[in-house]
C-alpha atoms as a PDB file:
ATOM      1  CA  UNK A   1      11.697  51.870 -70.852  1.00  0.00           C
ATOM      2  CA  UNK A   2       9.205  54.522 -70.006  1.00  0.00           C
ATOM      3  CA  UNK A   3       7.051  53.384 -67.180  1.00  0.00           C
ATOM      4  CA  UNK A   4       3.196  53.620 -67.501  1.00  0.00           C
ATOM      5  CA  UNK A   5       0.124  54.363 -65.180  1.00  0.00           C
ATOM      6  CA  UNK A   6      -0.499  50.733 -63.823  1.00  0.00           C
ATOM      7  CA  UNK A   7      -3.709  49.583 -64.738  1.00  0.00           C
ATOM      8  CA  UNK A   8      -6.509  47.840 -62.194  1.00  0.00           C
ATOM      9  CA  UNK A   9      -5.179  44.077 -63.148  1.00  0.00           C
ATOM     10  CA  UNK A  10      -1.347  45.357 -62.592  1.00  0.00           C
ATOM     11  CA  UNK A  11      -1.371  46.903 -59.166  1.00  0.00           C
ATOM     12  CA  UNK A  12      -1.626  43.746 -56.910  1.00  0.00           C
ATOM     13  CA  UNK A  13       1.612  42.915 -58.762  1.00  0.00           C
ATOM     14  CA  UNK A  14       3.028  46.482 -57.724  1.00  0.00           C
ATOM     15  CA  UNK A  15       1.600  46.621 -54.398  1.00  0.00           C
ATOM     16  CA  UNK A  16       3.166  43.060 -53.300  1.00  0.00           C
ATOM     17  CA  UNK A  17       6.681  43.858 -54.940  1.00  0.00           C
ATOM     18  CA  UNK A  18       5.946  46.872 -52.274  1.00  0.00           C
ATOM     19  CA  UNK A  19       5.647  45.001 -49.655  1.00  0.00           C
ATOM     20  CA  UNK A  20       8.477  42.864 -50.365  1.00  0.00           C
ATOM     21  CA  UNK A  21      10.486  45.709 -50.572  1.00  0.00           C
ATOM     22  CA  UNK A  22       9.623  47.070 -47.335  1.00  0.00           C
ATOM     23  CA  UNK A  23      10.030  43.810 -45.937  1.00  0.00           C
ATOM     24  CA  UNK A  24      13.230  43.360 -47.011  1.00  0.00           C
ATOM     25  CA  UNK A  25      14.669  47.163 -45.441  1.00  0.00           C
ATOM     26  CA  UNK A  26      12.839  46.505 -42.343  1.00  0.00           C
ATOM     27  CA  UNK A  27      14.879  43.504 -42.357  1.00  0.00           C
ATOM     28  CA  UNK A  28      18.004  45.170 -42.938  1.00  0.00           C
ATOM     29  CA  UNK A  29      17.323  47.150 -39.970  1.00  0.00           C
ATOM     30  CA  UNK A  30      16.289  44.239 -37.212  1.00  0.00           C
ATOM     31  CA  UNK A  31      12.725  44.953 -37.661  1.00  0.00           C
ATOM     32  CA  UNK A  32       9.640  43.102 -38.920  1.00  0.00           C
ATOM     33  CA  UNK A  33       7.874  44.469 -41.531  1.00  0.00           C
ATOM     34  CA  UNK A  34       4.800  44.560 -39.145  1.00  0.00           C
ATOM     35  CA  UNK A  35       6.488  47.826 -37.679  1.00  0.00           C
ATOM     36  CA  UNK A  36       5.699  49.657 -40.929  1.00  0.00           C
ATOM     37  CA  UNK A  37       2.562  50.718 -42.062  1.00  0.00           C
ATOM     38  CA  UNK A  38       2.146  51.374 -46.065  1.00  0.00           C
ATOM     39  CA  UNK A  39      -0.247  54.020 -46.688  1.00  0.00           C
ATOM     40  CA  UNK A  40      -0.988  53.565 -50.451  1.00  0.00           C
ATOM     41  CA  UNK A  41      -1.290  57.453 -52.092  1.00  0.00           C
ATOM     42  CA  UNK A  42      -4.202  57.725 -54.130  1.00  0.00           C
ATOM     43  CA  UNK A  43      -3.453  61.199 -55.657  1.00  0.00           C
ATOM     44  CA  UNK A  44      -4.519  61.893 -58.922  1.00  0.00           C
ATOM     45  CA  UNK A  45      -5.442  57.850 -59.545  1.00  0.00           C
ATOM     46  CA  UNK A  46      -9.175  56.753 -60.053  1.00  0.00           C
ATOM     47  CA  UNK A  47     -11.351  55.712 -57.950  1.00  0.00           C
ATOM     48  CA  UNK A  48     -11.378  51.752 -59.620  1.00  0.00           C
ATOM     49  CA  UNK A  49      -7.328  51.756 -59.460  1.00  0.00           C
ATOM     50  CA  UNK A  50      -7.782  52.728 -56.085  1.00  0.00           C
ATOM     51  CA  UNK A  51     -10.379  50.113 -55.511  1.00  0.00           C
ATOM     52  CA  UNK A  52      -8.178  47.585 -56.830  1.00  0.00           C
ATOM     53  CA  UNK A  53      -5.396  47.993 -54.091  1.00  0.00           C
ATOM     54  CA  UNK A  54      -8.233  48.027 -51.810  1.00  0.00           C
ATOM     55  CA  UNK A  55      -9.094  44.748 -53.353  1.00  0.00           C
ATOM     56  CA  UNK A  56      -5.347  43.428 -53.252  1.00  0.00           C
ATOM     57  CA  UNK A  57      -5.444  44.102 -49.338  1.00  0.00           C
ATOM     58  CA  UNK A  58      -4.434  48.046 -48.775  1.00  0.00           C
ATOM     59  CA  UNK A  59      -6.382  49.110 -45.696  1.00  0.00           C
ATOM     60  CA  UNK A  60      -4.576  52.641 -45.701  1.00  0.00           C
ATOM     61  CA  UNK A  61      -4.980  55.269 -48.176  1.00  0.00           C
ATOM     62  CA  UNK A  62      -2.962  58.892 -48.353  1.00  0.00           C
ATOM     63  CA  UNK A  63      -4.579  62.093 -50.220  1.00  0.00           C
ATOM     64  CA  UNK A  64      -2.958  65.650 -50.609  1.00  0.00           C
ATOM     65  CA  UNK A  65      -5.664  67.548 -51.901  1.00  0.00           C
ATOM     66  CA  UNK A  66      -9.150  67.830 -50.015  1.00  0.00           C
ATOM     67  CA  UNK A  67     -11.506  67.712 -53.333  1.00  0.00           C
ATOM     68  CA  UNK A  68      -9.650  63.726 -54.414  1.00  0.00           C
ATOM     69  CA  UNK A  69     -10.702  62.287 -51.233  1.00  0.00           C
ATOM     70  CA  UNK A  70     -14.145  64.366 -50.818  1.00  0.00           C
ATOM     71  CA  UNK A  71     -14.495  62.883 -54.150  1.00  0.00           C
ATOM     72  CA  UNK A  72     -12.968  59.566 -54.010  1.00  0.00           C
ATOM     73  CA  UNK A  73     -14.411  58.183 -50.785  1.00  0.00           C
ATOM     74  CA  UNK A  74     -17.862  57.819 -51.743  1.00  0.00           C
ATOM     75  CA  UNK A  75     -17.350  56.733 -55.063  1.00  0.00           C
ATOM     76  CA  UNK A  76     -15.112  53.801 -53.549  1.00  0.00           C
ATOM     77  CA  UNK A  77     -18.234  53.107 -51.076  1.00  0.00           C
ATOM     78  CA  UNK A  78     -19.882  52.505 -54.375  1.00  0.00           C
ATOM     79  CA  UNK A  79     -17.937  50.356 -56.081  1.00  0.00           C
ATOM     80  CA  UNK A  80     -17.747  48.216 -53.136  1.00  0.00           C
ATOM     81  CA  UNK A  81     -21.414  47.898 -53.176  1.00  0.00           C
ATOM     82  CA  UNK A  82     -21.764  50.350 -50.667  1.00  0.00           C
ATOM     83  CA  UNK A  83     -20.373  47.737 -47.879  1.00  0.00           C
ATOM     84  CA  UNK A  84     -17.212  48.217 -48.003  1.00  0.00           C
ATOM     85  CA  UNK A  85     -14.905  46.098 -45.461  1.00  0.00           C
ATOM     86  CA  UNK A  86     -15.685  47.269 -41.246  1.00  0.00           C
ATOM     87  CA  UNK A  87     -12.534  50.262 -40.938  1.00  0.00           C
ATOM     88  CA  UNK A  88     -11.614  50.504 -44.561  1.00  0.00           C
ATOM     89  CA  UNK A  89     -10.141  52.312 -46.301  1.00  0.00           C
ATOM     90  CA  UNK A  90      -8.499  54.525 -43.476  1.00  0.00           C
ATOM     91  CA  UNK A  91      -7.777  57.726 -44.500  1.00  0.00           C
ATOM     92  CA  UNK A  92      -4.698  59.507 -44.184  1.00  0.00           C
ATOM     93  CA  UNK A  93      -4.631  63.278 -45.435  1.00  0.00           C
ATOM     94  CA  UNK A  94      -0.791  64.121 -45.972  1.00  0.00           C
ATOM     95  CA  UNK A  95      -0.665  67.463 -47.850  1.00  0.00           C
ATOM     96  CA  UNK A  96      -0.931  70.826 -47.136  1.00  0.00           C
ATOM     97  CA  UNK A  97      -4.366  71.729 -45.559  1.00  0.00           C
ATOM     98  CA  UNK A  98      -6.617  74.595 -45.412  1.00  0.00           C
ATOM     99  CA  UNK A  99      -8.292  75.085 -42.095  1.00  0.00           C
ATOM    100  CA  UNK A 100     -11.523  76.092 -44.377  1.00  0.00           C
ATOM    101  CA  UNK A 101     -11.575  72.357 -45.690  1.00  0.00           C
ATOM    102  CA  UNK A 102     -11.312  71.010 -42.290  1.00  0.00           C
ATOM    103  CA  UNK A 103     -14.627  70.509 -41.449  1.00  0.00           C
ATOM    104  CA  UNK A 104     -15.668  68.602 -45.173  1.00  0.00           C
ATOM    105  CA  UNK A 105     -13.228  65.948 -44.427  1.00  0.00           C
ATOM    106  CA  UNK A 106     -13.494  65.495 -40.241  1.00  0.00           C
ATOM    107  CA  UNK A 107     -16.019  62.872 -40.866  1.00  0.00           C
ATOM    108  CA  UNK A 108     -13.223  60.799 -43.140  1.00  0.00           C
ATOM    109  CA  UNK A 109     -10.073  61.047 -41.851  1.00  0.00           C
ATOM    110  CA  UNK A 110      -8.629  59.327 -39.397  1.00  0.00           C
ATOM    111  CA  UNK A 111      -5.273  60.264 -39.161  1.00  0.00           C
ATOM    112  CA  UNK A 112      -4.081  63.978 -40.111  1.00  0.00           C
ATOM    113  CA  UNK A 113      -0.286  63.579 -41.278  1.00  0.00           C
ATOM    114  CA  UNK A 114       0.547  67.072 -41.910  1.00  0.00           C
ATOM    115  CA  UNK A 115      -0.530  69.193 -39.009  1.00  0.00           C
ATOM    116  CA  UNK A 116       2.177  72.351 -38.955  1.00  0.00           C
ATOM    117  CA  UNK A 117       0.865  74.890 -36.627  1.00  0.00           C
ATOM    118  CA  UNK A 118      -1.074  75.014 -34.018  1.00  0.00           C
ATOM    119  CA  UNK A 119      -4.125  77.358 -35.312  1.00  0.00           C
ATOM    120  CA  UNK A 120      -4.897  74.250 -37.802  1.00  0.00           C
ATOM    121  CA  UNK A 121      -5.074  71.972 -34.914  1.00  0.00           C
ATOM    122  CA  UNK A 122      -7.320  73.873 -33.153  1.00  0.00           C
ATOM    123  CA  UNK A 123      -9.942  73.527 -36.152  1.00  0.00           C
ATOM    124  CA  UNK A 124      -9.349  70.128 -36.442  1.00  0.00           C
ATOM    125  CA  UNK A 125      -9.869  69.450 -33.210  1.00  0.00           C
ATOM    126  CA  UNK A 126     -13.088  71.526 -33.284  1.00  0.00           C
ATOM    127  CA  UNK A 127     -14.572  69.411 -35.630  1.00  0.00           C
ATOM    128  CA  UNK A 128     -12.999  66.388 -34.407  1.00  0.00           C
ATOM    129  CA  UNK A 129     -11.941  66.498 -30.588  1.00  0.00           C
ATOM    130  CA  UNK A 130      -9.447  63.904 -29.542  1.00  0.00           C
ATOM    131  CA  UNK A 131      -8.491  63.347 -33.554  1.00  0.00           C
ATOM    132  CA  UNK A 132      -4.990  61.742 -34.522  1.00  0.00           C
ATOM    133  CA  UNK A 133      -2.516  63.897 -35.635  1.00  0.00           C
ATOM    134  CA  UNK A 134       1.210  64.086 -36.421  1.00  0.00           C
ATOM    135  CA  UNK A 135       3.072  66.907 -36.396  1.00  0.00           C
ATOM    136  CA  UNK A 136       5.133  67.730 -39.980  1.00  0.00           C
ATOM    137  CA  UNK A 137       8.696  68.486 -39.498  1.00  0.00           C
ATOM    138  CA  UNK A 138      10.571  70.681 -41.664  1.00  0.00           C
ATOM    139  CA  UNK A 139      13.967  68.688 -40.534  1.00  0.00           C
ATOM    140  CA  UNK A 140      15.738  69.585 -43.964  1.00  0.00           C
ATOM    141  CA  UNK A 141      15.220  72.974 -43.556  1.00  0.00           C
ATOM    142  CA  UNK A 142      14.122  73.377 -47.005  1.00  0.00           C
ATOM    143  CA  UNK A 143      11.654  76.493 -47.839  1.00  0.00           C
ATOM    144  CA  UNK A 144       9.918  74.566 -50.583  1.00  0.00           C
ATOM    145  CA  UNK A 145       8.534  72.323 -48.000  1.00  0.00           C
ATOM    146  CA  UNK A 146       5.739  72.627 -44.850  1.00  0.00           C
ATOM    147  CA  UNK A 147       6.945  71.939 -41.663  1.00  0.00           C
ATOM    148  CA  UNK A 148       8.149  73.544 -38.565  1.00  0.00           C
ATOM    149  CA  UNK A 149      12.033  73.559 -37.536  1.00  0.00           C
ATOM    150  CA  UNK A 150      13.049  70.663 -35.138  1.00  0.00           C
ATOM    151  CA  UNK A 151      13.477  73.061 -32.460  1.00  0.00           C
ATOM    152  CA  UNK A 152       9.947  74.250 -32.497  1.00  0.00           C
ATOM    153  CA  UNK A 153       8.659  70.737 -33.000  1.00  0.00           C
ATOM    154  CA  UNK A 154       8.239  70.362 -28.695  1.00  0.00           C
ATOM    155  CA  UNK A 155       6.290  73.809 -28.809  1.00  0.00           C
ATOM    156  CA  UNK A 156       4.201  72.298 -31.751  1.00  0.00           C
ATOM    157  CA  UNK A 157       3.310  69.177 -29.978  1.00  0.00           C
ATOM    158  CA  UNK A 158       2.681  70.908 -26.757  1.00  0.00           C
ATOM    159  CA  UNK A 159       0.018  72.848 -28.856  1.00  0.00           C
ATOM    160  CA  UNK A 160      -1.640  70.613 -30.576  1.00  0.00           C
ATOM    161  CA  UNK A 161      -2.196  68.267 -27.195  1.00  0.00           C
ATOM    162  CA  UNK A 162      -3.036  71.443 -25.496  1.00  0.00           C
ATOM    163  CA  UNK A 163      -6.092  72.433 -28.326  1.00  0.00           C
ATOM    164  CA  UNK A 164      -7.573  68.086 -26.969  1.00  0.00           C
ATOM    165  CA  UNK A 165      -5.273  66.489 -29.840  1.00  0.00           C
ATOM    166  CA  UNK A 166      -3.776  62.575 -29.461  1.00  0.00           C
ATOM    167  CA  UNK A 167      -0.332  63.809 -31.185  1.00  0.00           C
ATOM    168  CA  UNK A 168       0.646  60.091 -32.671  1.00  0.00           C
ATOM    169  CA  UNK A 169       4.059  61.326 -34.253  1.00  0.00           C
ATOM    170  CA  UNK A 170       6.421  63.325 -36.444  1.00  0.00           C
ATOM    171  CA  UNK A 171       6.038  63.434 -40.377  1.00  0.00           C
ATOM    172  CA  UNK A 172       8.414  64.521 -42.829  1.00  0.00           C
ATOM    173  CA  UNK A 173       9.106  65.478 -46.685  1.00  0.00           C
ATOM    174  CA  UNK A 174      13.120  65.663 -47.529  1.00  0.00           C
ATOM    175  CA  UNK A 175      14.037  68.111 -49.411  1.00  0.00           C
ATOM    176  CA  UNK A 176      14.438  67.245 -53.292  1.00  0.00           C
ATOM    177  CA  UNK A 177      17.985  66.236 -54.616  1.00  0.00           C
ATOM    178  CA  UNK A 178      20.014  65.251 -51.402  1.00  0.00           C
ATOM    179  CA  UNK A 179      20.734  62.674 -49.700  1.00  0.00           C
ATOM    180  CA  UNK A 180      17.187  61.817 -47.425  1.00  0.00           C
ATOM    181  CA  UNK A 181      18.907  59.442 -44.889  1.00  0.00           C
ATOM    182  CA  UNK A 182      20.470  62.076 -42.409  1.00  0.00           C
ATOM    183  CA  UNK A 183      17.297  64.085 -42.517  1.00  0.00           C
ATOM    184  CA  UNK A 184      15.077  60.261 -41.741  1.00  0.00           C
ATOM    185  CA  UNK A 185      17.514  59.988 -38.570  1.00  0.00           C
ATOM    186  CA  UNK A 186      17.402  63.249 -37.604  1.00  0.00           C
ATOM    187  CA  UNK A 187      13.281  62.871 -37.404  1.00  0.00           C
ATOM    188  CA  UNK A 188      13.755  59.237 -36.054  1.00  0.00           C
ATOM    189  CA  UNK A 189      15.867  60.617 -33.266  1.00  0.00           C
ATOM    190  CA  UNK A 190      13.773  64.170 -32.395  1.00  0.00           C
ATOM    191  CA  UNK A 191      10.974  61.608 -32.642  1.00  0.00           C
ATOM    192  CA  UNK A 192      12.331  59.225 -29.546  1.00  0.00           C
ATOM    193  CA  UNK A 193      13.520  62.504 -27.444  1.00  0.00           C
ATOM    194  CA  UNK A 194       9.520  63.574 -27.654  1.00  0.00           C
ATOM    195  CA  UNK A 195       8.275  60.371 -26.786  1.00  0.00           C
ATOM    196  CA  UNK A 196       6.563  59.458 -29.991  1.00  0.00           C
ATOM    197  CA  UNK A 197       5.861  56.134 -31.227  1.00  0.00           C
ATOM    198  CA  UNK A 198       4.544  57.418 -34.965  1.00  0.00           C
ATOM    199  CA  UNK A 199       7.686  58.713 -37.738  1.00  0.00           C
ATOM    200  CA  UNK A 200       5.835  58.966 -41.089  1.00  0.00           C
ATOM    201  CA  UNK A 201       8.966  59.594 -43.924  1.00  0.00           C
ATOM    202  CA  UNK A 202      10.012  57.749 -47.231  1.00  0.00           C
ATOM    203  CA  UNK A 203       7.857  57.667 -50.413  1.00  0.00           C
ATOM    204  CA  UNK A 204       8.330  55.842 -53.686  1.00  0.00           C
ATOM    205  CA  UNK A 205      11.952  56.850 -53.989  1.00  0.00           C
ATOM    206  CA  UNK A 206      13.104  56.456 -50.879  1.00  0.00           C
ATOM    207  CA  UNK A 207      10.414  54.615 -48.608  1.00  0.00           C
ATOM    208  CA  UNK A 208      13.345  51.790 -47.938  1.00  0.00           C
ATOM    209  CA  UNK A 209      16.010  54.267 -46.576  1.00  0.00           C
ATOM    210  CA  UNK A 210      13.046  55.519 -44.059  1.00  0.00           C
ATOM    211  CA  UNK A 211      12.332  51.966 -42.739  1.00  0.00           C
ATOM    212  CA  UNK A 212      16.050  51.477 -42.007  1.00  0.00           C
ATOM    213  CA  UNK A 213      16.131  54.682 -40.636  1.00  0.00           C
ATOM    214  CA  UNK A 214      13.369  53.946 -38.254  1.00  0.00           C
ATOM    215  CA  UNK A 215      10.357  55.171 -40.034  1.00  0.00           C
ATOM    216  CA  UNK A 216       6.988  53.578 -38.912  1.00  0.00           C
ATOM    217  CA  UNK A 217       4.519  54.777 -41.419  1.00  0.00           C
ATOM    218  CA  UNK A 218       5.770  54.976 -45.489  1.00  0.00           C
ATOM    219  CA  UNK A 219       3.772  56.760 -47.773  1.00  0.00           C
ATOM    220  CA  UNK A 220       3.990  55.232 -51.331  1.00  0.00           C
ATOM    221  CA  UNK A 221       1.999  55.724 -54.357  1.00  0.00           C
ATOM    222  CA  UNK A 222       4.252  55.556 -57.741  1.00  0.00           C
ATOM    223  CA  UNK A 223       5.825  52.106 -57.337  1.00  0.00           C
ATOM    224  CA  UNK A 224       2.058  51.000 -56.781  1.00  0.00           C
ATOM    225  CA  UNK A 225       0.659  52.724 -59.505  1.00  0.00           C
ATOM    226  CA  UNK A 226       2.784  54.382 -61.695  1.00  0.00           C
ATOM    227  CA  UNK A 227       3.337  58.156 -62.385  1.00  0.00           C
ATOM    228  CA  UNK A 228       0.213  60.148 -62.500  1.00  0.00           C
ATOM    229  CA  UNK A 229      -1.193  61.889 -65.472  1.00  0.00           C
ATOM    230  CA  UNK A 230       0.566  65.363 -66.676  1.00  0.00           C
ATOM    231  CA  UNK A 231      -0.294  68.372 -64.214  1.00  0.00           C
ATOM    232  CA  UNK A 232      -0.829  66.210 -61.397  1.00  0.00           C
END
């Protein structure tokens, strides 16, 4: 049966089968599911679906694109009445990022998932010295995706701590049609050798691979709620 855009009243359901999920692979692996933080991906979903996660306990929210959560995060202010819980939502921006729309979203974000060179650190950290950061790892090697190559992940980090970044961890995007699990281990593993507690890998179709792989941080927003609308 084709599945459908959840609608406000469905995603508590889909965010705690979520959570069971997880709970269940971090299981598998020896781990509690308090390891694993679910950032909930808002992309492309309103503002009052996005309100009701908040509303079925999601404290972390993910957005790709700079104008959604520019958007998004004071319209959620206002449908919370403007006092909305102390630390929520926290904002993760995952996508590809402009250093131009750096200093719009500084005030919002408090952890920067997708930081692949070293010049876009440097204006993050100008409009946000000390920020939180991970560095994204191109570990499949795939040209459709951002990332550096493993072996230029150390110079990467070095970077980033040397332009007054807190580098947190390693994040990752497999490439499309293979396997994900040896590239989750391979991150996993360059993540220990650095010295990072943070791995950020697995979405909706793979998030439970990634937490027996090791991943701390899953990013999941189909399974919560449902595919997005065409040409987004």
């Amino acid at each position: 049966m084709r599945s459908v855009a959840a609608r406000p009243e469905d995603v508590a359901v889909r965010l705690t089968a979520v959570r069971e999920r997880l709970a269940d692979a971090a299981g598998r692996a020896g781990r509690p599911a308090t390891d694993v933080r679910l950032v909930v991906v808002t992309k492309g979903v309103s503002p009052p679906v996005v309100q009701a996660a908040l509303d079925a306990g999601a404290t972390d929210l993910g957005e790709s694109r700079a104008q959604e959560l520019l958007a998004k995060a004071p319209e959620l202010a206002r449908l919370s009445g403007g006092t909305p819980k102390p630390g929520q939502p926290i904002w993760h921006f995952i996508g590809r990022l402009q250093r131009n729309k750096v200093a719009a979203l500084a005030p919002l974000v408090d952890l920067w998932q997708s930081v692949d060179r070293v010049e876009l650190g440097r204006a993050i950290a100008g409009r946000a010295p000390g920020a939180s950061v991970l560095a994204e790892v191109n570990v499949a090697d795939d040209p459709a995706k951002a990332g550096v190559a493993p072996d230029e992940a150390p110079a990467l980090v070095d970077g980033l701590r040397s332009a007054g970044l807190a580098v947190d961890g390693l994040m990752t995007v497999p490439a499309a049609g293979r396997d994900p699990r040896p590239a989750f281990a391979a991150l996993a593993a360059l993540a220990d050798r650095l010295g990072l507690a943070e791995v950020s890998m697995g979405m909706s179709d793979d998030f439970e691979v990634a937490v027996e792989e090791g991943a701390t941080i899953v990013r999941v927003g189909r399974a919560i709620f449902g595919p997005r609308p065409q040409g987004r």
